[in-house]
N, C-alpha and C. Protein backbone atom coordinates (compact mmCIF):
# COMPACT_ATOMS: atom_id res chain seq x y z
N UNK A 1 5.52 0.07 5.11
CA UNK A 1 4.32 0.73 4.66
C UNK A 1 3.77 -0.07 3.48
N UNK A 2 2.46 -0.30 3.61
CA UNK A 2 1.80 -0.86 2.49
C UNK A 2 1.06 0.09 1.18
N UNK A 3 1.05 0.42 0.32
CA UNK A 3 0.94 0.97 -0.69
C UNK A 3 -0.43 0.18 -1.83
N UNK A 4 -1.41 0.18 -1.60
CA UNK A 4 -2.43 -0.13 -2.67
C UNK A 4 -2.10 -0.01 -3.78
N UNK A 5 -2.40 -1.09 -5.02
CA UNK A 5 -2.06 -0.91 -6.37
C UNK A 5 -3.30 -1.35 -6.89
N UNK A 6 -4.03 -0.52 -8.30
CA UNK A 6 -4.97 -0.97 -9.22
C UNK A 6 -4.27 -1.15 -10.34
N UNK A 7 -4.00 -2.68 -10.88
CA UNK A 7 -3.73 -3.21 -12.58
C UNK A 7 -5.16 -2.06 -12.89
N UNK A 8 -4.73 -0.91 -14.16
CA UNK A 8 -5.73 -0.73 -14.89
C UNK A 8 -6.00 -1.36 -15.91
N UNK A 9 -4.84 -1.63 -16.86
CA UNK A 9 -4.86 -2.09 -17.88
C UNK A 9 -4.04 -3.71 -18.28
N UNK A 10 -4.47 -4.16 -19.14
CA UNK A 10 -3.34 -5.60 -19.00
C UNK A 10 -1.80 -5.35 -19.84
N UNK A 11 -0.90 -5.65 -18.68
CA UNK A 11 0.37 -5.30 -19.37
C UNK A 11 0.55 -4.40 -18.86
N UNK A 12 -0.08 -3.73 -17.52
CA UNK A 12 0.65 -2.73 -16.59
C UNK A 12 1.51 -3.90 -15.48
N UNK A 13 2.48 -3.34 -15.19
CA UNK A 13 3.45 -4.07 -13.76
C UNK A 13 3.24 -2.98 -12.41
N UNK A 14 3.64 -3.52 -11.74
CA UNK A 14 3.38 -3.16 -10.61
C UNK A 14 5.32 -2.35 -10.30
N UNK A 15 5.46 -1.34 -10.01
CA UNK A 15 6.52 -0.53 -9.66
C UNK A 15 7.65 -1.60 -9.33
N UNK A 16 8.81 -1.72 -8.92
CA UNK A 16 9.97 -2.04 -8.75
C UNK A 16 11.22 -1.68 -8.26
N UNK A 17 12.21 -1.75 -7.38
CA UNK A 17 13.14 -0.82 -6.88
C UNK A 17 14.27 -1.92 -7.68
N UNK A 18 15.58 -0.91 -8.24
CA UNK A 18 16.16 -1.80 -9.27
C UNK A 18 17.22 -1.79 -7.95
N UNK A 19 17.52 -2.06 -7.28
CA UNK A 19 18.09 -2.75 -6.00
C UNK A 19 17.89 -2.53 -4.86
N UNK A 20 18.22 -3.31 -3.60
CA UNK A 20 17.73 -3.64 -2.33
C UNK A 20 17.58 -2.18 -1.64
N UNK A 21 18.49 -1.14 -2.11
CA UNK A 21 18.49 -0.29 -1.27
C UNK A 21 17.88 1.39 -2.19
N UNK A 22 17.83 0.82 -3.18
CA UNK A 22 17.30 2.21 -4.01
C UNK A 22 15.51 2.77 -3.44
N UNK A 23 15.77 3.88 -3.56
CA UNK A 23 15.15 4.71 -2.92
C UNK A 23 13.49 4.93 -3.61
N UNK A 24 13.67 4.81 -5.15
CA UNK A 24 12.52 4.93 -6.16
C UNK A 24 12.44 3.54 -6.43
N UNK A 25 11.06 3.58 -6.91
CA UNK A 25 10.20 1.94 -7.65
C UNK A 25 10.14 2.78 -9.28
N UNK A 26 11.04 2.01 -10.07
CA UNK A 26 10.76 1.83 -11.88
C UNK A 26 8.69 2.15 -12.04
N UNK A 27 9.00 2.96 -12.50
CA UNK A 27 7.04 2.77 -13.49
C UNK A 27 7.48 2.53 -14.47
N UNK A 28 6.47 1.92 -14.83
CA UNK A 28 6.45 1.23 -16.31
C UNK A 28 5.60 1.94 -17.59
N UNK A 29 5.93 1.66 -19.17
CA UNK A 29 4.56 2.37 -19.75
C UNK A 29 3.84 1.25 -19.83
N UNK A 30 2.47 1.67 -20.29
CA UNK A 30 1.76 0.76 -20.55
C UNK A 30 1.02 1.18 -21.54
N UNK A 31 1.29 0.83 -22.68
CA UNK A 31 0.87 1.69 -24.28
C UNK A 31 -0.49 0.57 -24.74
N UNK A 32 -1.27 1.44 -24.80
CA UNK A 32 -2.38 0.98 -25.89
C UNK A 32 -2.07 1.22 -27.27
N UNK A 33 -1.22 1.34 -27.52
CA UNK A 33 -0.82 2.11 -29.18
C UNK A 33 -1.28 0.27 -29.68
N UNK A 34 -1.33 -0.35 -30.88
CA UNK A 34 -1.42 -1.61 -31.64
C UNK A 34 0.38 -1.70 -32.13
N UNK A 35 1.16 -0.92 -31.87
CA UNK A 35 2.58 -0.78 -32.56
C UNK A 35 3.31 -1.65 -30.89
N UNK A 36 2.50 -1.01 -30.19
CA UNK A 36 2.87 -0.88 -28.61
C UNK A 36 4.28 -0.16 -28.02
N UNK A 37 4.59 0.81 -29.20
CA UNK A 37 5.44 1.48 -28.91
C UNK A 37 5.13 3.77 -29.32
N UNK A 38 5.74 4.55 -28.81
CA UNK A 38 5.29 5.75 -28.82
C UNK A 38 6.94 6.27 -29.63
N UNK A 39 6.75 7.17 -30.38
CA UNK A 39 7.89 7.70 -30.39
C UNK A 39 8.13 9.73 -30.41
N UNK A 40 8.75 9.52 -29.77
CA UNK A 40 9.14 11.80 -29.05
C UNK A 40 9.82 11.92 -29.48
N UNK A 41 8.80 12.93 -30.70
CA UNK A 41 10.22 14.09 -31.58
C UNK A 41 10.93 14.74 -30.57
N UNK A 42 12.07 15.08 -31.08
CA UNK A 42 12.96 16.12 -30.50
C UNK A 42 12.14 17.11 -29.92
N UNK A 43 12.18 17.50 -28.64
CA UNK A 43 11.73 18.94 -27.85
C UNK A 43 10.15 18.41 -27.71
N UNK A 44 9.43 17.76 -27.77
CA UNK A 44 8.49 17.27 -27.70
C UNK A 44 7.69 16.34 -26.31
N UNK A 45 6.49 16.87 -26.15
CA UNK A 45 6.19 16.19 -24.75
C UNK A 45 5.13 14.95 -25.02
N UNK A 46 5.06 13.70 -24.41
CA UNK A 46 4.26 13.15 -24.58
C UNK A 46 3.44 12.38 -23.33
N UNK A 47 2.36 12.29 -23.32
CA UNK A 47 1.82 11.69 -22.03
C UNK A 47 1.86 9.81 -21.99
N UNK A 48 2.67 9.34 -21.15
CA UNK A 48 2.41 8.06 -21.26
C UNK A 48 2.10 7.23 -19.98
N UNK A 49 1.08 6.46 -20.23
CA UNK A 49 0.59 5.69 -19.21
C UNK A 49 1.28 5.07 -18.20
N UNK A 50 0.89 4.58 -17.25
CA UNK A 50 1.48 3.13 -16.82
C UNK A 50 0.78 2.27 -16.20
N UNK A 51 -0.95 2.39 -16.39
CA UNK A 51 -1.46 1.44 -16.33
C UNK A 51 -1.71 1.38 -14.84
N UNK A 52 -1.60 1.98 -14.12
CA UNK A 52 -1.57 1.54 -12.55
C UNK A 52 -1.79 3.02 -11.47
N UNK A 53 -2.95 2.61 -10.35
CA UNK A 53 -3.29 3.86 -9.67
C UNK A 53 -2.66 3.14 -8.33
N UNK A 54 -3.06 4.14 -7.38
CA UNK A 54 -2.65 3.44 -6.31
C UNK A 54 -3.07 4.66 -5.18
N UNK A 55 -2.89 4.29 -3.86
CA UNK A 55 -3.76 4.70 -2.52
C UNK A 55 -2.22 5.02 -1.65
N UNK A 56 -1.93 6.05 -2.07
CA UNK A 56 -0.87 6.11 -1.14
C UNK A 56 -1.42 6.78 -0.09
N UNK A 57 -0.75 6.16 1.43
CA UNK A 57 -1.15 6.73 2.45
C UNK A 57 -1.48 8.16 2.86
N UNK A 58 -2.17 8.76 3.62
CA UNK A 58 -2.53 9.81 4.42
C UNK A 58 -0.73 10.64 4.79
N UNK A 59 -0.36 11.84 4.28
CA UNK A 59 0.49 12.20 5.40
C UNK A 59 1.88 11.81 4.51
N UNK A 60 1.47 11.43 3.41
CA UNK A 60 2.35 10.70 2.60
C UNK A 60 2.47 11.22 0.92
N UNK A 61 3.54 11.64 -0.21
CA UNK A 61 2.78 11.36 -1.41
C UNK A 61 3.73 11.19 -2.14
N UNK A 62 3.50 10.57 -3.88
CA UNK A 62 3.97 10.06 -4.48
C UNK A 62 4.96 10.89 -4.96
N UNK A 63 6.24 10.87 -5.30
CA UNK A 63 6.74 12.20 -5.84
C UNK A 63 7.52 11.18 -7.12
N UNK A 64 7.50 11.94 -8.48
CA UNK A 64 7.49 11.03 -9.91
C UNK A 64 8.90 12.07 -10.25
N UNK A 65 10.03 10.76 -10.38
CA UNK A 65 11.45 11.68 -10.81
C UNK A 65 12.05 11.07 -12.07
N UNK A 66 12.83 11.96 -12.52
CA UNK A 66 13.17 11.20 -13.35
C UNK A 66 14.61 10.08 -13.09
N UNK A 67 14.46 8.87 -14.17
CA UNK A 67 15.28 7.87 -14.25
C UNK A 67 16.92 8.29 -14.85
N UNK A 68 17.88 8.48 -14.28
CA UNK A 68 19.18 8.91 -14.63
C UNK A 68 19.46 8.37 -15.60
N UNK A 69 19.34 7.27 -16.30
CA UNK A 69 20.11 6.50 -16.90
C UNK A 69 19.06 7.00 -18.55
N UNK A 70 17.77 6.94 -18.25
CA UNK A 70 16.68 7.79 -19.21
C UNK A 70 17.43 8.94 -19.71
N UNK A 71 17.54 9.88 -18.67
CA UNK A 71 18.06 11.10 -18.90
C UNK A 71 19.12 11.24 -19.37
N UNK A 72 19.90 10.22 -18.78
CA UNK A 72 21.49 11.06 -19.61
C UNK A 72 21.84 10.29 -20.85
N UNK A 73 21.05 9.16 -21.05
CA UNK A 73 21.61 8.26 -22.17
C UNK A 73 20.63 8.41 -23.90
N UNK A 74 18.97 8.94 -23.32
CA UNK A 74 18.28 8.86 -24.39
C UNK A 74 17.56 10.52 -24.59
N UNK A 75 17.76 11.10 -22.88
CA UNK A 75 17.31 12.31 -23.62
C UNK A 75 15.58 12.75 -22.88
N UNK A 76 15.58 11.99 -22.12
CA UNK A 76 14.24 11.75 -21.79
C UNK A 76 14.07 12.11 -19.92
N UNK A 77 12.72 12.73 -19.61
CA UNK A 77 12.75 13.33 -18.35
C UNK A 77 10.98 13.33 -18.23
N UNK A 78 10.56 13.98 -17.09
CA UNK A 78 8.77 14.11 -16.85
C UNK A 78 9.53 15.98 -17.10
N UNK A 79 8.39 15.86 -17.84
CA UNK A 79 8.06 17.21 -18.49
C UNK A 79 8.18 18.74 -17.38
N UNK A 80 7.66 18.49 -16.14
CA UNK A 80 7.18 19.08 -15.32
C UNK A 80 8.57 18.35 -14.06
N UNK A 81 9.48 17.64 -14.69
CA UNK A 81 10.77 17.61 -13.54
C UNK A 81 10.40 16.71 -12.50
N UNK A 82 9.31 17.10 -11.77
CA UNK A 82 9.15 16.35 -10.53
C UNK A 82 7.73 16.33 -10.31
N UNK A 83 7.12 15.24 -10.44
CA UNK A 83 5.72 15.20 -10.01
C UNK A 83 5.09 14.69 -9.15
N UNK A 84 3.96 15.40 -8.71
CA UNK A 84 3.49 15.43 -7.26
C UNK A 84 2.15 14.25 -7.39
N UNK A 85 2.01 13.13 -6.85
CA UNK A 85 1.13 12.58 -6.87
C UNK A 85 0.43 12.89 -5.48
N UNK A 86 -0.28 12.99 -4.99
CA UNK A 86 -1.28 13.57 -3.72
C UNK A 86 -1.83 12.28 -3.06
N UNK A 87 -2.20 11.76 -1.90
CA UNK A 87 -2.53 10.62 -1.51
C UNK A 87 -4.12 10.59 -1.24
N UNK A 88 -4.17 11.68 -2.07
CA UNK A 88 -6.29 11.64 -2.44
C UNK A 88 -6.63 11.18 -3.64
N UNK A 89 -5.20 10.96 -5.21
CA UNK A 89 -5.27 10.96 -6.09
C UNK A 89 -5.55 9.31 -5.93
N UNK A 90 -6.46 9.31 -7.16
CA UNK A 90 -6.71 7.40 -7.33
C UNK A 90 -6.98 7.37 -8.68
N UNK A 91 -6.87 7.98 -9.29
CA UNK A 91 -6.68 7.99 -11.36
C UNK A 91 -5.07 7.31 -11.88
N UNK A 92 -5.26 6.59 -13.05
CA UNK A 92 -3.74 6.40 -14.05
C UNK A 92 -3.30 7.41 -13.39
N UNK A 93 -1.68 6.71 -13.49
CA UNK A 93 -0.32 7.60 -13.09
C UNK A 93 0.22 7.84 -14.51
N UNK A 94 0.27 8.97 -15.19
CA UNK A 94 0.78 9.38 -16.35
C UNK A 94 2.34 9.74 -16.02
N UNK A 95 3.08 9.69 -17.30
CA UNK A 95 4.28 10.55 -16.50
C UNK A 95 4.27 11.25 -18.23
N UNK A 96 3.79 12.62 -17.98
CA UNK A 96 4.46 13.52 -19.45
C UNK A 96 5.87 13.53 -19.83
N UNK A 97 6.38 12.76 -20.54
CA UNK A 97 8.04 12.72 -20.75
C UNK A 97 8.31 13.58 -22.01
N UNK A 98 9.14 14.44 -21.78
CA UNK A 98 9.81 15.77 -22.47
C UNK A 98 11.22 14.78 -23.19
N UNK A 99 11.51 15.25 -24.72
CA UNK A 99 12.67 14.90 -25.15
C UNK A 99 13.82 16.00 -25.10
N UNK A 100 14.71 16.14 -24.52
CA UNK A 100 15.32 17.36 -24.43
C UNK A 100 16.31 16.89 -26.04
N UNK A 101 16.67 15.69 -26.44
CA UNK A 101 17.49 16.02 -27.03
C UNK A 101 17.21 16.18 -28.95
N UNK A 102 18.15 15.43 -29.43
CA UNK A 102 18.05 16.31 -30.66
C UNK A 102 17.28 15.45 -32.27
N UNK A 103 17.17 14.30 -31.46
CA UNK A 103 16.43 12.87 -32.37
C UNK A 103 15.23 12.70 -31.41
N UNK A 104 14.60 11.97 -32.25
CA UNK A 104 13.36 10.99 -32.27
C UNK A 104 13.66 10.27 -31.13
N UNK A 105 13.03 9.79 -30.20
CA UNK A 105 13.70 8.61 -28.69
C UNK A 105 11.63 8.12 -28.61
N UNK A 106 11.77 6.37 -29.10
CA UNK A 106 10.70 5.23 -29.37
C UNK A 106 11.36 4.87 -27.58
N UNK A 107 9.68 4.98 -27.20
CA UNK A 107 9.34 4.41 -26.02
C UNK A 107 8.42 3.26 -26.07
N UNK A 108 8.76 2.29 -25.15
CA UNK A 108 8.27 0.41 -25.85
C UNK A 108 7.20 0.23 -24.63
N UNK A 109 6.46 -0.03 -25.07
CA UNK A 109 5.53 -0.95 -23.85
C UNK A 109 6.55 -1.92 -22.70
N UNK A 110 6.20 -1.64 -21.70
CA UNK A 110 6.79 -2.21 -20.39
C UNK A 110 8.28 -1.42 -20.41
N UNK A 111 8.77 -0.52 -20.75
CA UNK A 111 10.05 0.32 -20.56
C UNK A 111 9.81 1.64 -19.66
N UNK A 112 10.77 1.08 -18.83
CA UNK A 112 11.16 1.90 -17.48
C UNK A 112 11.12 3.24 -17.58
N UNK A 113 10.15 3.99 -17.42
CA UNK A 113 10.15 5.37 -17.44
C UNK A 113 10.15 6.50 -16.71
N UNK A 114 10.32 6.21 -15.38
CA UNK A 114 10.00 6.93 -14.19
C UNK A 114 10.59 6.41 -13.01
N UNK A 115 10.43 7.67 -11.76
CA UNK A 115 10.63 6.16 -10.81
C UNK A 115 10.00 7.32 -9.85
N UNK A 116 9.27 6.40 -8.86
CA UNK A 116 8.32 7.17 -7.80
C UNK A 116 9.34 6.62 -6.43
N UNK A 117 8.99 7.90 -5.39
CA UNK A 117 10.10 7.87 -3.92
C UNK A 117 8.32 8.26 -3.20
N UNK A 118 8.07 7.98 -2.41
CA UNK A 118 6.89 7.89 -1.60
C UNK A 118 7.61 8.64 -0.50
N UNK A 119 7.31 9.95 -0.21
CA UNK A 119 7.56 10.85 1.10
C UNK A 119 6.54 11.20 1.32
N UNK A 120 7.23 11.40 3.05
CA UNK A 120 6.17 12.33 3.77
C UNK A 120 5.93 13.81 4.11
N UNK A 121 5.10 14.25 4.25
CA UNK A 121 5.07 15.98 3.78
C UNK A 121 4.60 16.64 5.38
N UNK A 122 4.66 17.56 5.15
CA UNK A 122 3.91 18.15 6.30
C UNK A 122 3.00 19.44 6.25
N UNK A 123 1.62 19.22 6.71
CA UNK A 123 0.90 20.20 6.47
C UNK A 123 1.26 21.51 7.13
N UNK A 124 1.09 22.92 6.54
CA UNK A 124 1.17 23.59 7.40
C UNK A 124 0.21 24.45 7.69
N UNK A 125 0.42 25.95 8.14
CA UNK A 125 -1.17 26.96 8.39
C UNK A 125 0.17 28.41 7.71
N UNK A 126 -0.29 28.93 6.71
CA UNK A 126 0.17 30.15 6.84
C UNK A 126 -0.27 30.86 7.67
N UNK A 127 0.45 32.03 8.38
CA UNK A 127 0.54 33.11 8.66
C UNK A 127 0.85 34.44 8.79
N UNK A 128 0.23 35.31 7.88
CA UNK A 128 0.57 36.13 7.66
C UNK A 128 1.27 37.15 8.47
N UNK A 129 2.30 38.16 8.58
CA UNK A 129 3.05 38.93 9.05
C UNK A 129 3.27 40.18 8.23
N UNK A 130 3.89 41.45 9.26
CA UNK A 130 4.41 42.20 8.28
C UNK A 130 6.00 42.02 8.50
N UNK A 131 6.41 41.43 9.58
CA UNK A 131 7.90 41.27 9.69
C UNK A 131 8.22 39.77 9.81
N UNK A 132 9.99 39.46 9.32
CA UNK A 132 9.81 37.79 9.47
C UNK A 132 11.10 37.62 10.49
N UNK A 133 11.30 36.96 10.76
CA UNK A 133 12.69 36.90 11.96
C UNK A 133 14.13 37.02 10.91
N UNK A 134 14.82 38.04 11.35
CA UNK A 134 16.30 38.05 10.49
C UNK A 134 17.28 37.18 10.75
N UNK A 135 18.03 37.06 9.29
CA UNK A 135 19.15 35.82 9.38
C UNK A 135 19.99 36.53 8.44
N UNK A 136 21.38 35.58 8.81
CA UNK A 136 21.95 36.43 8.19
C UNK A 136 22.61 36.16 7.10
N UNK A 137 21.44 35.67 5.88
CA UNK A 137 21.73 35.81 4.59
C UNK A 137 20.45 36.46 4.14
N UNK A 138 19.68 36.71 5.24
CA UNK A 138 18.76 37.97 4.50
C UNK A 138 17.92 37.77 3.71
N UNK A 139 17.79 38.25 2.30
CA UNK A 139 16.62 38.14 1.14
C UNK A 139 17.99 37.73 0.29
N UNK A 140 19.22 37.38 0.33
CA UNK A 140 19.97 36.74 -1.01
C UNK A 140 19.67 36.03 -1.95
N UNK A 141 19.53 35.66 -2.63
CA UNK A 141 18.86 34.58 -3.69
C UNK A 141 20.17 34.23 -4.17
N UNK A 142 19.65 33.77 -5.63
CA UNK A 142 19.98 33.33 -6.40
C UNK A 142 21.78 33.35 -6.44
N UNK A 143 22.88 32.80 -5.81
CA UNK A 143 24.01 32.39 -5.73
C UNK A 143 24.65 33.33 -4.82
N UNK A 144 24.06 33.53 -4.04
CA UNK A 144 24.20 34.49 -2.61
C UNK A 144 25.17 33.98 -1.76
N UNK A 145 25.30 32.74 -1.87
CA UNK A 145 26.13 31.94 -0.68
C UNK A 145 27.21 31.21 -1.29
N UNK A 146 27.61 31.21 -2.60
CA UNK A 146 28.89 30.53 -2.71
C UNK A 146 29.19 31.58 -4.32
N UNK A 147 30.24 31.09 -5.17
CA UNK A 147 30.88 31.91 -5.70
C UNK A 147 30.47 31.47 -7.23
């Protein structure tokens, strides 16, 4: 699959998979700051660029996760967990990054902040009912099925 990319800004990169078989492409920031770096107080959300739109296919959309190694080492995640890019969207790809932890965490121009998995979705049609077909875990929720 081919994937359209717009450089918005200079000093945006173009996504990356950090090996042959990984599933997400690295986004990058791409800071207009003059420091060229951002820094997230503790518990704090910040919106940061990356410089780059793109045309993802029909039938298809961007989904923005977070980077493990972000998360467990500095504290850092997309605000909103998992974000939905739409394949009508053609604006900057922001990723709002939340600091969960308990310091200050300086984000640098061109540092790996994200990583996008390009799936495919499927449209559907609701239909409304007053009955739904029974199974047999029913309406259980929340830890219904294991202990």
């Amino acid at each position: 699959m081919q994937v359209k990319i717009k450089m918005l800004r200079e000093g945006a990169k173009i996504p990356v998979r950090g090996s042959e078989y990984a599933a997400g492409y690295d986004l990058f920031a791409c800071i207009d700051e003059p420091s060229g770096e951002i820094t997230i107080a503790p518990h704090q959300t910040v919106k940061i660029g990356t410089g780059v739109a793109m045309a993802i296919p029909n039938g298809w959309f961007g989904a923005v996760f977070a980077r493990s190694g972000l998360a467990s080492k500095q504290g850092l995640r997309p605000a909103n967990c998992v974000g939905v890019a739409d394949s009508d969207y053609r604006g900057e790809y922001f990723i709002a990054l939340h600091n969960d932890g308990e310091t200050a965490q300086t984000v640098r121009n061109g540092d790996r902040i994200a990583q996008l998995v390009v799936m495919p979705f499927a449209p559907v049609e609701f239909e409304q009912t007053e009955e739904l077909d029974e199974t047999e875990r029913g309406a259980g929720g929340f830890g219904s099925t294991g202990k």
